[in-house]
N, C-alpha and C. Protein backbone atom coordinates (compact mmCIF):
# COMPACT_ATOMS: atom_id res chain seq x y z
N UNK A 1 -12.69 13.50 -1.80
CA UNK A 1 -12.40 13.25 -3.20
C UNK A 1 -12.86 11.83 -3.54
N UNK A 2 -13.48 11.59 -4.56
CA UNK A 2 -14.08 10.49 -5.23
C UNK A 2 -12.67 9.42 -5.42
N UNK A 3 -12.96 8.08 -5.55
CA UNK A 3 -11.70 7.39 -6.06
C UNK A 3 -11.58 7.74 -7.82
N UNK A 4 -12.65 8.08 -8.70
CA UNK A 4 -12.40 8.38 -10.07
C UNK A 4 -11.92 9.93 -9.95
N UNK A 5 -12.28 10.71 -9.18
CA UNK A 5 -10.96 12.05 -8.90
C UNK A 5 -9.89 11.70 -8.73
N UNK A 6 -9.30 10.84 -7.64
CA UNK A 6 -8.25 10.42 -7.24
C UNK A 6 -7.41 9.62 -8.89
N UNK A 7 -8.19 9.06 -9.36
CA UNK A 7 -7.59 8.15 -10.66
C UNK A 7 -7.15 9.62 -11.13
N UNK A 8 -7.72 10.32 -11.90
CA UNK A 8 -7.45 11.27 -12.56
C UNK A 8 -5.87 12.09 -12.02
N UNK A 9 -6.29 12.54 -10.77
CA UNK A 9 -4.78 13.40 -10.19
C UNK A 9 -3.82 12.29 -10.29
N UNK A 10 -3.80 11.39 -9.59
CA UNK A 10 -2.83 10.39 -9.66
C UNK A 10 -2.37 10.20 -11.21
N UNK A 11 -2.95 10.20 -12.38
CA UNK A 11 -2.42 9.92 -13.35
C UNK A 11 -2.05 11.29 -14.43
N UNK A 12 -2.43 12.01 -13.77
CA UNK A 12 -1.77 13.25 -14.58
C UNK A 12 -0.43 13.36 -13.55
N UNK A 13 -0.72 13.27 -12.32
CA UNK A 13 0.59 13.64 -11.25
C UNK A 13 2.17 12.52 -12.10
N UNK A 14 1.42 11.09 -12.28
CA UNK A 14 2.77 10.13 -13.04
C UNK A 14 2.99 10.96 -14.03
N UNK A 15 1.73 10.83 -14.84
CA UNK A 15 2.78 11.13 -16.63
C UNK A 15 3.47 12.21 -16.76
N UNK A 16 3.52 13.74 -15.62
CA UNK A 16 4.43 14.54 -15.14
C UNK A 16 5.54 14.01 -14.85
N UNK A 17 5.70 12.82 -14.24
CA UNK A 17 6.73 12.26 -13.29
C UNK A 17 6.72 12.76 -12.06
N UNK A 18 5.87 13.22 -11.58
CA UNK A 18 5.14 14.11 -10.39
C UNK A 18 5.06 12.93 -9.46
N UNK A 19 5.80 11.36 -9.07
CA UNK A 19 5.64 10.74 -8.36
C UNK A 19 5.71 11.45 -7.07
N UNK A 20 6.08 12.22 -6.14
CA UNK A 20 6.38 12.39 -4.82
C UNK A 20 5.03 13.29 -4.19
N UNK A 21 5.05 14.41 -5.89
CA UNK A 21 4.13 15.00 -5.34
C UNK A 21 2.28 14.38 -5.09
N UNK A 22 2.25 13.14 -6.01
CA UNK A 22 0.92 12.48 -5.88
C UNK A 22 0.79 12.00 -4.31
N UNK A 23 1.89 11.56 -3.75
CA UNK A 23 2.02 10.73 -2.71
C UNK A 23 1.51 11.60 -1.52
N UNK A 24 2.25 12.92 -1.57
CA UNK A 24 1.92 13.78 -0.35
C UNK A 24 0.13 14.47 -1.00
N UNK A 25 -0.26 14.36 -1.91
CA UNK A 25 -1.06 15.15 -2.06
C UNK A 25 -2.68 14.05 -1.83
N UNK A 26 -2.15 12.67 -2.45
CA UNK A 26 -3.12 11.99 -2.35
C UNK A 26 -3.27 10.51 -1.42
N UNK A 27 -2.33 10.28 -0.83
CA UNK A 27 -1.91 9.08 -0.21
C UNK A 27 -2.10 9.46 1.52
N UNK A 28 -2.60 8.31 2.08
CA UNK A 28 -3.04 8.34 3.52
C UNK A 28 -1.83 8.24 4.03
N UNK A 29 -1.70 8.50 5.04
CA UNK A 29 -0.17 8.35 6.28
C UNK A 29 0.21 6.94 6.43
N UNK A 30 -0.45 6.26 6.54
CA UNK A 30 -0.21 4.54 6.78
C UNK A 30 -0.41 4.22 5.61
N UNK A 31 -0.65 4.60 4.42
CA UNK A 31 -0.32 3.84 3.05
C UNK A 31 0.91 2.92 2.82
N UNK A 32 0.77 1.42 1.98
CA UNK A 32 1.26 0.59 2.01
C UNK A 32 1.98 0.56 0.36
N UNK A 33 3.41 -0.07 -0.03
CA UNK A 33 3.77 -0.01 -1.37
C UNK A 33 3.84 -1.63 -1.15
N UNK A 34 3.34 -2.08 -2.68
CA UNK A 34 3.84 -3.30 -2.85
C UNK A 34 4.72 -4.15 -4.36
N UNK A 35 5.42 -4.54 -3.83
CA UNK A 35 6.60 -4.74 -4.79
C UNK A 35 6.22 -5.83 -5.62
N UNK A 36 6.68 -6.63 -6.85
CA UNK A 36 6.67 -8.40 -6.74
C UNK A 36 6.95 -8.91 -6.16
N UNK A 37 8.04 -8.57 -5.83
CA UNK A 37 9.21 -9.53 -4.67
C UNK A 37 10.36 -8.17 -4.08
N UNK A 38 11.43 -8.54 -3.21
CA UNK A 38 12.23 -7.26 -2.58
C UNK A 38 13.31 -8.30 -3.69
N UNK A 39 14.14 -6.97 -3.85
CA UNK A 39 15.47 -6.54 -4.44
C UNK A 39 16.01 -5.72 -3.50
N UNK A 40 17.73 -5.89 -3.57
CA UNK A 40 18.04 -5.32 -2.75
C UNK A 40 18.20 -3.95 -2.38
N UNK A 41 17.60 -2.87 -2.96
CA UNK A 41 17.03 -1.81 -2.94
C UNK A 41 16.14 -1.31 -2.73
N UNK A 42 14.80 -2.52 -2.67
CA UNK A 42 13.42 -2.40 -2.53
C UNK A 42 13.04 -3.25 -1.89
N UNK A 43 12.29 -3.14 -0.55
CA UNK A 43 11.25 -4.47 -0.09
C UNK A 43 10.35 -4.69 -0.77
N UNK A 44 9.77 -5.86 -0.29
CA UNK A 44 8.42 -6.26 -0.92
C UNK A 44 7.30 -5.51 -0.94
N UNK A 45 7.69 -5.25 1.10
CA UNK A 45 6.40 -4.25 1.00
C UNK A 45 7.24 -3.14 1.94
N UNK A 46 6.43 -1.77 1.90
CA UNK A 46 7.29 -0.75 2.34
C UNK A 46 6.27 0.04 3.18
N UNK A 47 5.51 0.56 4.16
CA UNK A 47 4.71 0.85 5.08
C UNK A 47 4.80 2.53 5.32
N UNK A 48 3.85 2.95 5.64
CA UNK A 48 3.82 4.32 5.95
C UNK A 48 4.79 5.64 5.02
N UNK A 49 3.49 6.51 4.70
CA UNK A 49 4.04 7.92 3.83
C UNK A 49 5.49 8.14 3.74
N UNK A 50 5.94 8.29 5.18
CA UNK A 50 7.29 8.71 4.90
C UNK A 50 8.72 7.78 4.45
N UNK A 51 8.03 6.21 5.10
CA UNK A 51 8.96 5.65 4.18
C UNK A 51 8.64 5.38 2.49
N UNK A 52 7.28 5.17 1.98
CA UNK A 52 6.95 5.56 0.99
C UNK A 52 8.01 7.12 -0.18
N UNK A 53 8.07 7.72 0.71
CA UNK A 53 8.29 8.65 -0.09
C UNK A 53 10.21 8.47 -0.08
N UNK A 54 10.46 8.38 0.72
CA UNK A 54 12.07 7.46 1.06
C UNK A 54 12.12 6.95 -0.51
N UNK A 55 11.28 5.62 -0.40
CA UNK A 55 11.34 5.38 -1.69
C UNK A 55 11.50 5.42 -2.97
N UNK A 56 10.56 6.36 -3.40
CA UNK A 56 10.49 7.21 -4.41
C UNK A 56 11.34 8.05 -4.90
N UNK A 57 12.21 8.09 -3.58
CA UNK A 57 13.21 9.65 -3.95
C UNK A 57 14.34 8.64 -4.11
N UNK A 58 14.14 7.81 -3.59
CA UNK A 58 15.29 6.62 -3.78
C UNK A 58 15.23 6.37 -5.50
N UNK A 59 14.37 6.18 -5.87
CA UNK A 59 14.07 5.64 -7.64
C UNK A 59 14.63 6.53 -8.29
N UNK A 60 14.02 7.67 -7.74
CA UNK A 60 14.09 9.04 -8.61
C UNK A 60 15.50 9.66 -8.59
N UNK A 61 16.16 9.21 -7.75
CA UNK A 61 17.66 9.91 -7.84
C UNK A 61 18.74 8.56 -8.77
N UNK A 62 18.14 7.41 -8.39
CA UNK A 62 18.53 6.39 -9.09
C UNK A 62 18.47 6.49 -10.78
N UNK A 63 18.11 7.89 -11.05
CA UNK A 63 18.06 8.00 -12.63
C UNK A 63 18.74 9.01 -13.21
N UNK A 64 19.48 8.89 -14.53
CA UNK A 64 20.14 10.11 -14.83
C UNK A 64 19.00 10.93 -15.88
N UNK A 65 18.16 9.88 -16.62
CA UNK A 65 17.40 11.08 -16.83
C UNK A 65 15.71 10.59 -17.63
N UNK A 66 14.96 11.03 -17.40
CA UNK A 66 13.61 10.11 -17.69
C UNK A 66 13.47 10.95 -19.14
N UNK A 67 13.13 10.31 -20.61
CA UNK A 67 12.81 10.63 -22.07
C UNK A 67 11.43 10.64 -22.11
N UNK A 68 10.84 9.66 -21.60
CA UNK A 68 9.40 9.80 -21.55
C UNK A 68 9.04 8.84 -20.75
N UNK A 69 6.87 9.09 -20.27
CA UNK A 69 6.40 8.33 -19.59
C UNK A 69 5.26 8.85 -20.05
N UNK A 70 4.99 7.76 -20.03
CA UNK A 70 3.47 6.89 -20.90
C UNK A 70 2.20 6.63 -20.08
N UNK A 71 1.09 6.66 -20.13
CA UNK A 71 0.11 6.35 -18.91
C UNK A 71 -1.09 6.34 -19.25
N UNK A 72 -1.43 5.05 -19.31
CA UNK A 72 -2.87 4.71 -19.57
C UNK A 72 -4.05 5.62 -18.69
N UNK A 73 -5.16 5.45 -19.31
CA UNK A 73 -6.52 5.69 -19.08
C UNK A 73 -6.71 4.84 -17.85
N UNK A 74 -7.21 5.58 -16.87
CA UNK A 74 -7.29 4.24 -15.69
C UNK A 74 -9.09 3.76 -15.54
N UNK A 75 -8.51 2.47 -15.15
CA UNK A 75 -9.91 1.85 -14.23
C UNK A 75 -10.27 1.98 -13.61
N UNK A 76 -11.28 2.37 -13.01
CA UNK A 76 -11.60 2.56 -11.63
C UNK A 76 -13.13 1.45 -11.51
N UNK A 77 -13.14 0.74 -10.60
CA UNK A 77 -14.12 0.06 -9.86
C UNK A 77 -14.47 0.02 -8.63
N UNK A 78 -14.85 0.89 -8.09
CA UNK A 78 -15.75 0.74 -6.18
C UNK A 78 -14.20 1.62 -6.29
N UNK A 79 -13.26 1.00 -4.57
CA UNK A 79 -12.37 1.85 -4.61
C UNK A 79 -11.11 1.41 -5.15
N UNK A 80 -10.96 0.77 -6.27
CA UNK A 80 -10.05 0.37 -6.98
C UNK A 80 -9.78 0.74 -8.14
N UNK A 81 -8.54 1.29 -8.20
CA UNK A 81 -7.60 2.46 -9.28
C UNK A 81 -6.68 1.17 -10.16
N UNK A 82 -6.43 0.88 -11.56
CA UNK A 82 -5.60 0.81 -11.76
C UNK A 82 -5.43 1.07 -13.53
N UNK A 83 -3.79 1.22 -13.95
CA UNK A 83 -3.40 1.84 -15.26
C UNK A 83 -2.12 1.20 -15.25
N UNK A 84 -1.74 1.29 -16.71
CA UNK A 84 -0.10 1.05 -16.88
C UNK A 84 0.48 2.19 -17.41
N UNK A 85 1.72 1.81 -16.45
CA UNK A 85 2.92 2.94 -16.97
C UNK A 85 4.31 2.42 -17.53
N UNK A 86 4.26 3.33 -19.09
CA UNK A 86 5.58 3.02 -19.21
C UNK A 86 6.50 4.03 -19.52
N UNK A 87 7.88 3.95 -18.89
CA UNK A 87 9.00 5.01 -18.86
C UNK A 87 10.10 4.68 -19.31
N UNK A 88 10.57 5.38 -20.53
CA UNK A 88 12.02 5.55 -20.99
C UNK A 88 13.14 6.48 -20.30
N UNK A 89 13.86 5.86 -19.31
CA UNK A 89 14.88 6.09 -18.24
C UNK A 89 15.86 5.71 -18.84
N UNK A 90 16.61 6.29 -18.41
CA UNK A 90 18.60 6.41 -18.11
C UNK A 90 18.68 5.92 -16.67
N UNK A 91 18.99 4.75 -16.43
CA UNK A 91 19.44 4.40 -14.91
C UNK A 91 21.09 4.59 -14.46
N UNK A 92 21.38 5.18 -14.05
CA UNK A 92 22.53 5.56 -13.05
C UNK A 92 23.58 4.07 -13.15
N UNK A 93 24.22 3.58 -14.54
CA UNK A 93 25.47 3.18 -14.27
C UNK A 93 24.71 1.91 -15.01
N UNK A 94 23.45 1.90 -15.88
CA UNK A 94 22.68 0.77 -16.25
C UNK A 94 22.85 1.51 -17.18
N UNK A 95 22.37 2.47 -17.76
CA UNK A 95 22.13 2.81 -19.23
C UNK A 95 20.52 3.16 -19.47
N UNK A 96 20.24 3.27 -20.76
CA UNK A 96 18.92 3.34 -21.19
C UNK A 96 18.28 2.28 -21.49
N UNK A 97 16.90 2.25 -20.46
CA UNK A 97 16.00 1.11 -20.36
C UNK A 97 14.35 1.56 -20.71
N UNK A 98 13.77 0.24 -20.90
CA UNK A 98 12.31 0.73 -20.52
C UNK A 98 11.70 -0.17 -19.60
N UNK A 99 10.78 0.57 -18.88
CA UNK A 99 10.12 0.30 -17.71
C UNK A 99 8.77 0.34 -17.57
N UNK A 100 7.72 -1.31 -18.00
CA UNK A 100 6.30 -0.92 -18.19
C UNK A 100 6.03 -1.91 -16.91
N UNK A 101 5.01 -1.23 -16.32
CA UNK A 101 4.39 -1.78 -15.14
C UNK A 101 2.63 -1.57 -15.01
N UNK A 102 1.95 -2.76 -14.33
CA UNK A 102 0.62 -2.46 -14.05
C UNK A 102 0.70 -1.69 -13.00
N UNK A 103 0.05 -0.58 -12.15
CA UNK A 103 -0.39 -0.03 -11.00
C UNK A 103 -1.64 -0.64 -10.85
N UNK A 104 -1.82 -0.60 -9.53
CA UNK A 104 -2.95 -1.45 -8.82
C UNK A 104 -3.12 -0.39 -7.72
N UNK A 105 -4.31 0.61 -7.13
CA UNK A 105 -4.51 1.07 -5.96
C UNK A 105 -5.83 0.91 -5.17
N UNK A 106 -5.44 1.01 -4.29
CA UNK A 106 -7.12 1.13 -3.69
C UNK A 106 -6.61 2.14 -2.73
N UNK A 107 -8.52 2.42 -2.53
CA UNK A 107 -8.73 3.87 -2.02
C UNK A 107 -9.85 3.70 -0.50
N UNK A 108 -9.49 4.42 0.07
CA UNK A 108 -10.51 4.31 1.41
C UNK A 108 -10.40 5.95 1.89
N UNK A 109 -11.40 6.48 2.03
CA UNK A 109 -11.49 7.47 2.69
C UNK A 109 -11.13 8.76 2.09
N UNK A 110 -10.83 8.23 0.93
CA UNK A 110 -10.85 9.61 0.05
C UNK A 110 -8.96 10.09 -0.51
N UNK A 111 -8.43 8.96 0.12
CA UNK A 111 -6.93 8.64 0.20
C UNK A 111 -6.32 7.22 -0.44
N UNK A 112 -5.57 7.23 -0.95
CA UNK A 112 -4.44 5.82 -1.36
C UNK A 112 -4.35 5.44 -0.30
N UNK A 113 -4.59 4.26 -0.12
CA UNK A 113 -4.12 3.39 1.02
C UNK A 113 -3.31 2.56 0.30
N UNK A 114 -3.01 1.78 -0.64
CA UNK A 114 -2.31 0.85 -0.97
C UNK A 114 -2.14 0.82 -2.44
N UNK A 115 -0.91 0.72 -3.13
CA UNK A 115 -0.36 0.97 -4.29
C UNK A 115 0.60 -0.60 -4.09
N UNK A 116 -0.11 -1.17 -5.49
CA UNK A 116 1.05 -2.37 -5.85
C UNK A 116 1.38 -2.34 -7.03
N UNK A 117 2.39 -2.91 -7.72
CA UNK A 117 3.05 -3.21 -8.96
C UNK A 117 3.78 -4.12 -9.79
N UNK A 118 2.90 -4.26 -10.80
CA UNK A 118 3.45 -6.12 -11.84
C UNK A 118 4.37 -5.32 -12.76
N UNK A 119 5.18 -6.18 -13.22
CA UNK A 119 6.19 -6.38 -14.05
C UNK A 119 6.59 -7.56 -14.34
């Protein structure tokens, strides 16, 4: 798969909210997450698919209920993916927020190797 294929699934897989399933479908086994900084819920950085996906299910249960999500047109350059997302969430004991972030990925081998994120 091309990295501008990969842009494409990956960003129809978010604006679904299809996070878990992009991960297993398009992300290498040793793929890396990267944070701004760790919170105490999140490291900075988080290593390999399955804790990756730990993750995710961690976010995703952390919500009572997602209204919408938003998702840019992505960039792609050589093997570098990136778009912004933004999501109107219900967080679990927070209330209703919004949540816009840059994604940043790169690609090797036809796989995500590394996913980071500004806020």
């Amino acid at each position: 798969m091309t990295t501008q294929e990969i842009a494409r699934e990956l960003v129809a897989y978010c604006a679904k909210g299809e996070f878990g399933k992009a991960q297993t479908e398009l992300y290498d086994a040793n793929a890396v997450s990267i944070e701004p900084y760790a919170t105490p819920n999140f490291a900075k950085e988080t290593k390999g698919l399955p804790e990756l996906q730990k993750k995710i299910k961690f976010f995703l249960d952390g919500l009572d209920a997602i209204h919408s999500i938003k998702v840019s047109e992505p960039l792609v350059v050589a093997n570098a993916i990136s778009f912004t997302i933004d999501m109107d969430v219900d967080m679990k004991g927070q209330g209703r927020m919004n949540m816009a972030e840059i994604c940043v990925y790169e690609v090797k081998d036809g796989k995500i190797i590394s996913e980071q994120f500004f806020f």
